[in-house]
PDB file of N, CA and C in Angstrom:
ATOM      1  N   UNK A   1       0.823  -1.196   0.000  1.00  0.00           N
ATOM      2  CA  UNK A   1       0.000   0.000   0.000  1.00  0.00           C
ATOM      3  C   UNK A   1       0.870   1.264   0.000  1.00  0.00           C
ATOM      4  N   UNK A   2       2.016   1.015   0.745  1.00  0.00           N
ATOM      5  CA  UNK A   2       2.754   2.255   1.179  1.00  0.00           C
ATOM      6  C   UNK A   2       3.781   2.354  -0.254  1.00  0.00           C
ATOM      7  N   UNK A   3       3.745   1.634  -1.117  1.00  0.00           N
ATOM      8  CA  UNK A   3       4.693   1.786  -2.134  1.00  0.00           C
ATOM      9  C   UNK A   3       3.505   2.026  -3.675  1.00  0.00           C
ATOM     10  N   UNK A   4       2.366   1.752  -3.537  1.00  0.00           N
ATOM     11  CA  UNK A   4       1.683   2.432  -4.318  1.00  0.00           C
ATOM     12  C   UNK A   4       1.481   4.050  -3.894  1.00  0.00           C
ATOM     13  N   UNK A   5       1.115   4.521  -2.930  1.00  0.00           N
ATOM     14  CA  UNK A   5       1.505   5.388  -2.211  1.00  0.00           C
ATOM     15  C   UNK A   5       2.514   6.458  -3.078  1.00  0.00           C
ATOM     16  N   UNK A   6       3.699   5.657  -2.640  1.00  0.00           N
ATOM     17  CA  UNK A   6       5.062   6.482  -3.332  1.00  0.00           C
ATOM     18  C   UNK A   6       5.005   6.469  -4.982  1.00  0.00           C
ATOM     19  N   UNK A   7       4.413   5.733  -5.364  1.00  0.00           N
ATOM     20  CA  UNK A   7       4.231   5.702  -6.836  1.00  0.00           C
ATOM     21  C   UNK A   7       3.843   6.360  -7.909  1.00  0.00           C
ATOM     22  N   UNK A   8       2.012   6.820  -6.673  1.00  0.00           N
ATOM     23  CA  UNK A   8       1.308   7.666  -7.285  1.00  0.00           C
ATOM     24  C   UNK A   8       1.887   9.087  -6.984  1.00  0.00           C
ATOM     25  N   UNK A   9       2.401   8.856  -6.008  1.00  0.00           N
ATOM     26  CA  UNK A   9       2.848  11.078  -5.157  1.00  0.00           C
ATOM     27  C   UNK A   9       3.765  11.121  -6.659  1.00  0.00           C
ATOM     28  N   UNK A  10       4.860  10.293  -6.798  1.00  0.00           N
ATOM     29  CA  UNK A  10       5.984  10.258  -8.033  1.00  0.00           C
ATOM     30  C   UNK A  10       5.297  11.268  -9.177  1.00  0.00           C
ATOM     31  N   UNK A  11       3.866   9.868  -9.928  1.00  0.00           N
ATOM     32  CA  UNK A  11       3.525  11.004 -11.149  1.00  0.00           C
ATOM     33  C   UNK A  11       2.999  11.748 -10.774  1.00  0.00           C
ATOM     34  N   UNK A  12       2.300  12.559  -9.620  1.00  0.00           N
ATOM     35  CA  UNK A  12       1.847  13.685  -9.746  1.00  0.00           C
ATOM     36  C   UNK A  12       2.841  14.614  -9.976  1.00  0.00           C
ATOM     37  N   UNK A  13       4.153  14.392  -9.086  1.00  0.00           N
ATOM     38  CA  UNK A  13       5.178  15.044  -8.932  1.00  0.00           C
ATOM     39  C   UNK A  13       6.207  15.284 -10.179  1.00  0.00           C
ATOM     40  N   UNK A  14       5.901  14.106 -11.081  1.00  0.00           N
ATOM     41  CA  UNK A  14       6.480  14.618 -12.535  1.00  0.00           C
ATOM     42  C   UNK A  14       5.442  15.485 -13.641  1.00  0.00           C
ATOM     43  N   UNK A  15       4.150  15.205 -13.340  1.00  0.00           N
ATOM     44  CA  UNK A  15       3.424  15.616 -14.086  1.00  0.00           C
ATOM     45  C   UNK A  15       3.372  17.404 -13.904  1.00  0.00           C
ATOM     46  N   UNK A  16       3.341  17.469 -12.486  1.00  0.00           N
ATOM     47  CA  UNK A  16       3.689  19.012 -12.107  1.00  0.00           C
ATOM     48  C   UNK A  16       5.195  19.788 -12.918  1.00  0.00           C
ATOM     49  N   UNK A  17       6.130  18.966 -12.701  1.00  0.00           N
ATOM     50  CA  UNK A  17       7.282  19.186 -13.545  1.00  0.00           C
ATOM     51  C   UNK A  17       7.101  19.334 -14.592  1.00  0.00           C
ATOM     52  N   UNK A  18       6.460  18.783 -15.344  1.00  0.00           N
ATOM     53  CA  UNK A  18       6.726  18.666 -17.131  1.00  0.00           C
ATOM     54  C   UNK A  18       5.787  19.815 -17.092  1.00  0.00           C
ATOM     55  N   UNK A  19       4.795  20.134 -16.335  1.00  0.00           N
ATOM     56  CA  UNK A  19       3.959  21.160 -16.709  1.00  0.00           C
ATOM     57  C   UNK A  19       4.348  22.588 -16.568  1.00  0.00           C
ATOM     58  N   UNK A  20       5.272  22.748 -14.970  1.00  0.00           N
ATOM     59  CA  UNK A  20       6.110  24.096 -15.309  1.00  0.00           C
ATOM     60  C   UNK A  20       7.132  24.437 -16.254  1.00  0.00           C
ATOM     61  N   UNK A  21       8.099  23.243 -16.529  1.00  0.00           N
ATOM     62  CA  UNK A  21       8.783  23.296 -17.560  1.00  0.00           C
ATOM     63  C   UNK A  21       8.206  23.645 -18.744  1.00  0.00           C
ATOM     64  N   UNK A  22       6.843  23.081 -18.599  1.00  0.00           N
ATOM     65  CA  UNK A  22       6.471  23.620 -19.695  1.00  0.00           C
ATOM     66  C   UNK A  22       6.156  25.093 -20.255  1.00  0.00           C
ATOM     67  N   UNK A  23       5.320  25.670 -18.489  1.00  0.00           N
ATOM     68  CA  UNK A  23       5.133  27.191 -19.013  1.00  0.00           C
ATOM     69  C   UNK A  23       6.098  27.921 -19.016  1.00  0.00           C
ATOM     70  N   UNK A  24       7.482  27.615 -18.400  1.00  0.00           N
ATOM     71  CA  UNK A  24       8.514  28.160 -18.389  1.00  0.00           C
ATOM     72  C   UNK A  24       9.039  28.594 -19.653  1.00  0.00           C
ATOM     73  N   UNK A  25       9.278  27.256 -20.885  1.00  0.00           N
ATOM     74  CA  UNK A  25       9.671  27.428 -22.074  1.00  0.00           C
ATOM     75  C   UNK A  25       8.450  28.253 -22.689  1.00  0.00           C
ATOM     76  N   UNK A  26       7.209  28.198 -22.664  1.00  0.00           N
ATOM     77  CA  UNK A  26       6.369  28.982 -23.632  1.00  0.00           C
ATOM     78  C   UNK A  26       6.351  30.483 -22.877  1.00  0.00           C
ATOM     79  N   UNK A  27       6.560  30.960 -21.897  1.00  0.00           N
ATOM     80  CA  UNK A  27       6.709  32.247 -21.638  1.00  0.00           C
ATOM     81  C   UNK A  27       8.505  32.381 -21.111  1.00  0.00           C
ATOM     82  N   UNK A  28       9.474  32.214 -22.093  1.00  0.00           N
ATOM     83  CA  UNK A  28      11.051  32.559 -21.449  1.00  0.00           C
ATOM     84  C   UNK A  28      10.929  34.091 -21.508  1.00  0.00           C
ATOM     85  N   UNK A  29      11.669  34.666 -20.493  1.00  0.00           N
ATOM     86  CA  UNK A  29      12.322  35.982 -21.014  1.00  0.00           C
ATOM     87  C   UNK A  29      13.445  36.056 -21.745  1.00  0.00           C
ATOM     88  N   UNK A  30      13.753  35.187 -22.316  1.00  0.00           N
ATOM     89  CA  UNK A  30      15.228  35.521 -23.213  1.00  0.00           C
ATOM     90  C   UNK A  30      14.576  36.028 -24.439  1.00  0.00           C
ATOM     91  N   UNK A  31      15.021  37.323 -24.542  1.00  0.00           N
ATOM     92  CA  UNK A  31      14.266  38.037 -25.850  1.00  0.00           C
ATOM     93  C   UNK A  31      15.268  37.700 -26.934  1.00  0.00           C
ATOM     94  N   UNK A  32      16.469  37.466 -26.695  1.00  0.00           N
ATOM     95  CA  UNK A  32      17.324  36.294 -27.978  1.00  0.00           C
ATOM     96  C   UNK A  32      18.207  37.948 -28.271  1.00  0.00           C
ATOM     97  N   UNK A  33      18.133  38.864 -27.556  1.00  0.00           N
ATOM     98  CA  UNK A  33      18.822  40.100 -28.124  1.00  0.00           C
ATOM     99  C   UNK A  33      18.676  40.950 -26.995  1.00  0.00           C
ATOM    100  N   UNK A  34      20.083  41.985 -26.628  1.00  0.00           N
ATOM    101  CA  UNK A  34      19.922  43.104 -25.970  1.00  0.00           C
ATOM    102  C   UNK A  34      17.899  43.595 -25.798  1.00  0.00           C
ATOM    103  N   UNK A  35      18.260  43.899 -24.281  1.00  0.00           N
ATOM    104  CA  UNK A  35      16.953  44.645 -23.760  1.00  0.00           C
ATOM    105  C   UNK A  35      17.042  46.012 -24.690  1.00  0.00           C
ATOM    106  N   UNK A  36      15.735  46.198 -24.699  1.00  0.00           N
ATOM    107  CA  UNK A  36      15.149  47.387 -25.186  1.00  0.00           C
ATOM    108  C   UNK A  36      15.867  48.903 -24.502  1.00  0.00           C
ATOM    109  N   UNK A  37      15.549  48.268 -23.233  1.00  0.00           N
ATOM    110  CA  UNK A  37      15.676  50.151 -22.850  1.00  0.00           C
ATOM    111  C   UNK A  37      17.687  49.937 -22.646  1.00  0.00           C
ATOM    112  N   UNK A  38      18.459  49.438 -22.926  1.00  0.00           N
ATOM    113  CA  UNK A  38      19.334  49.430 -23.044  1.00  0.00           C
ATOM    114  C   UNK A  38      20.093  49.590 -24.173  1.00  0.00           C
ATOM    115  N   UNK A  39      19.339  49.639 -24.927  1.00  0.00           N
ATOM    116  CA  UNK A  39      19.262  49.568 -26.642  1.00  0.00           C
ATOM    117  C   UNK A  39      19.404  51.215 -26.666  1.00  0.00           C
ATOM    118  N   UNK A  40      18.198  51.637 -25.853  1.00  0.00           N
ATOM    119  CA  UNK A  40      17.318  53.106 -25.672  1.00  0.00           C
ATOM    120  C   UNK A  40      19.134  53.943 -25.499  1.00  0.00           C
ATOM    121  N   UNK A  41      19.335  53.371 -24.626  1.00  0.00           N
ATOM    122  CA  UNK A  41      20.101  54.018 -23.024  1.00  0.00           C
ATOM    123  C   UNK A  41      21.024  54.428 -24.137  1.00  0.00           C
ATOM    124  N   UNK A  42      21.997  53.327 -24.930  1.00  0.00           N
ATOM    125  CA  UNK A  42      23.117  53.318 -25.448  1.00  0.00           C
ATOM    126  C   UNK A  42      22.829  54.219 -27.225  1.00  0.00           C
ATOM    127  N   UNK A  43      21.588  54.063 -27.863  1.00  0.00           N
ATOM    128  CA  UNK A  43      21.228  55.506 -28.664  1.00  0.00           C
ATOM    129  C   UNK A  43      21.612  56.846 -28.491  1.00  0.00           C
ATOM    130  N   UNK A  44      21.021  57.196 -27.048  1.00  0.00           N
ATOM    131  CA  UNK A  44      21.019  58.299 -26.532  1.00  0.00           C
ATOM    132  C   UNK A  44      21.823  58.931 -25.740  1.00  0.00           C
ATOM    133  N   UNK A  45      22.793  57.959 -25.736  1.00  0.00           N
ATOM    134  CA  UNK A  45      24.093  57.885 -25.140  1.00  0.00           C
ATOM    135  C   UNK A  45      24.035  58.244 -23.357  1.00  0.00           C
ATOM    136  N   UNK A  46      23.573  57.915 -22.943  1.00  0.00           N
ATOM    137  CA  UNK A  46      23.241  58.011 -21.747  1.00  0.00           C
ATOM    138  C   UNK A  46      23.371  57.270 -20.826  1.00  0.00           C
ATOM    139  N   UNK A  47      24.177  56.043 -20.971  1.00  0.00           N
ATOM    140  CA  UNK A  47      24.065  54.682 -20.147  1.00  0.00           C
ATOM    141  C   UNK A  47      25.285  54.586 -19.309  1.00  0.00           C
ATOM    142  N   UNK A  48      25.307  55.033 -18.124  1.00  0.00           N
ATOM    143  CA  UNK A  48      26.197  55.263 -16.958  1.00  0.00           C
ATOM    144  C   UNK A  48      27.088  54.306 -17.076  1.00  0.00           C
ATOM    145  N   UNK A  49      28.283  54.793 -16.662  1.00  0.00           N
ATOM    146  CA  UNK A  49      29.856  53.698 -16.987  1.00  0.00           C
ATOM    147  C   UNK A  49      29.407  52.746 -15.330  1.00  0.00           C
ATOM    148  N   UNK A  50      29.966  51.711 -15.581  1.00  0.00           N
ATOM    149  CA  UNK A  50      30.562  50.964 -14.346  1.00  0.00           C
ATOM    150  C   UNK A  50      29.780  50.162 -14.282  1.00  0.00           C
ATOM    151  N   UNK A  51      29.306  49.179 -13.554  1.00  0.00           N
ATOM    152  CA  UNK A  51      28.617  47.410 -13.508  1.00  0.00           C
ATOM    153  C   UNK A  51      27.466  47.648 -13.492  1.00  0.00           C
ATOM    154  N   UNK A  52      27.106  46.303 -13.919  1.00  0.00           N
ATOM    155  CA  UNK A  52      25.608  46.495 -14.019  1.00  0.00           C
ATOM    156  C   UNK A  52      25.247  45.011 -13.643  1.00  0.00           C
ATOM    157  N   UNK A  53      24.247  45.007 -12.859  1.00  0.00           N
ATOM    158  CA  UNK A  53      23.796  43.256 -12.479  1.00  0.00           C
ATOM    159  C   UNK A  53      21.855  43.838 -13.319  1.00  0.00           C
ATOM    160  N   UNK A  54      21.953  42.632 -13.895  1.00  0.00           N
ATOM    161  CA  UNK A  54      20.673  42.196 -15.134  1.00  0.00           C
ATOM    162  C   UNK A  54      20.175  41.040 -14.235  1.00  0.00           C
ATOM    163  N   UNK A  55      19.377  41.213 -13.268  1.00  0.00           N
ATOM    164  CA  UNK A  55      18.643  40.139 -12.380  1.00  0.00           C
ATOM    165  C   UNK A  55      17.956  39.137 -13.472  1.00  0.00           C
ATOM    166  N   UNK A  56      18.059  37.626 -13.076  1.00  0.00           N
ATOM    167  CA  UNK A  56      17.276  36.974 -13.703  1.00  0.00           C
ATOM    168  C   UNK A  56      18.304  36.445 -14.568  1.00  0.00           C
ATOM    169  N   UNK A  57      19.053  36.668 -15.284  1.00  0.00           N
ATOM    170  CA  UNK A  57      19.768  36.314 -16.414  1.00  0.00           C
ATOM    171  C   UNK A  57      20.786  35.038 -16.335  1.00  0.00           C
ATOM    172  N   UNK A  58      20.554  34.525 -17.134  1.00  0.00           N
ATOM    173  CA  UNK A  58      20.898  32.665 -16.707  1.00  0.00           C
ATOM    174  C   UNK A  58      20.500  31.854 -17.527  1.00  0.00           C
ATOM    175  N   UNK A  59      21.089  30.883 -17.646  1.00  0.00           N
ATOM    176  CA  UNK A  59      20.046  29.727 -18.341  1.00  0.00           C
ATOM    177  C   UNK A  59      19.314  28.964 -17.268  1.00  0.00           C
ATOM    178  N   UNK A  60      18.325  28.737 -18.685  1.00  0.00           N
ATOM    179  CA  UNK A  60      17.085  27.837 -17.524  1.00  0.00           C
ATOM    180  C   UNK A  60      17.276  26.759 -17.495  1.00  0.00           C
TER     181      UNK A  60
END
């Protein structure tokens, strides 16, 4: 009983997986190219010298 149990928690527990993975890939933020307002920044020449941390940025 206790190993059907563990069996069934399993696929729920993959089925949940494949399903965020899933919305993950159909909504990524990797726009595949420089951000916009950085795009903006560096036009208008305006984009302050020295580091910059881009939260989020990573592979998934």
């Amino acid at each position: 009983m206790e190993e059907e149990s563990h069996s069934n928690n399993s696929a729920i527990f993959c089925s949940k997986v494949e399903k965020m993975q899933s919305i993950i890939h159909e909504y990524s933020a990797d726009l595949g190219q420089p951000t916009p307002v950085v795009l903006q920044l560096l036009d208008k020449e305006t984009l302050p010298k020295g580091r910059v941390l881009v939260p989020g940025c990573g592979a998934v």
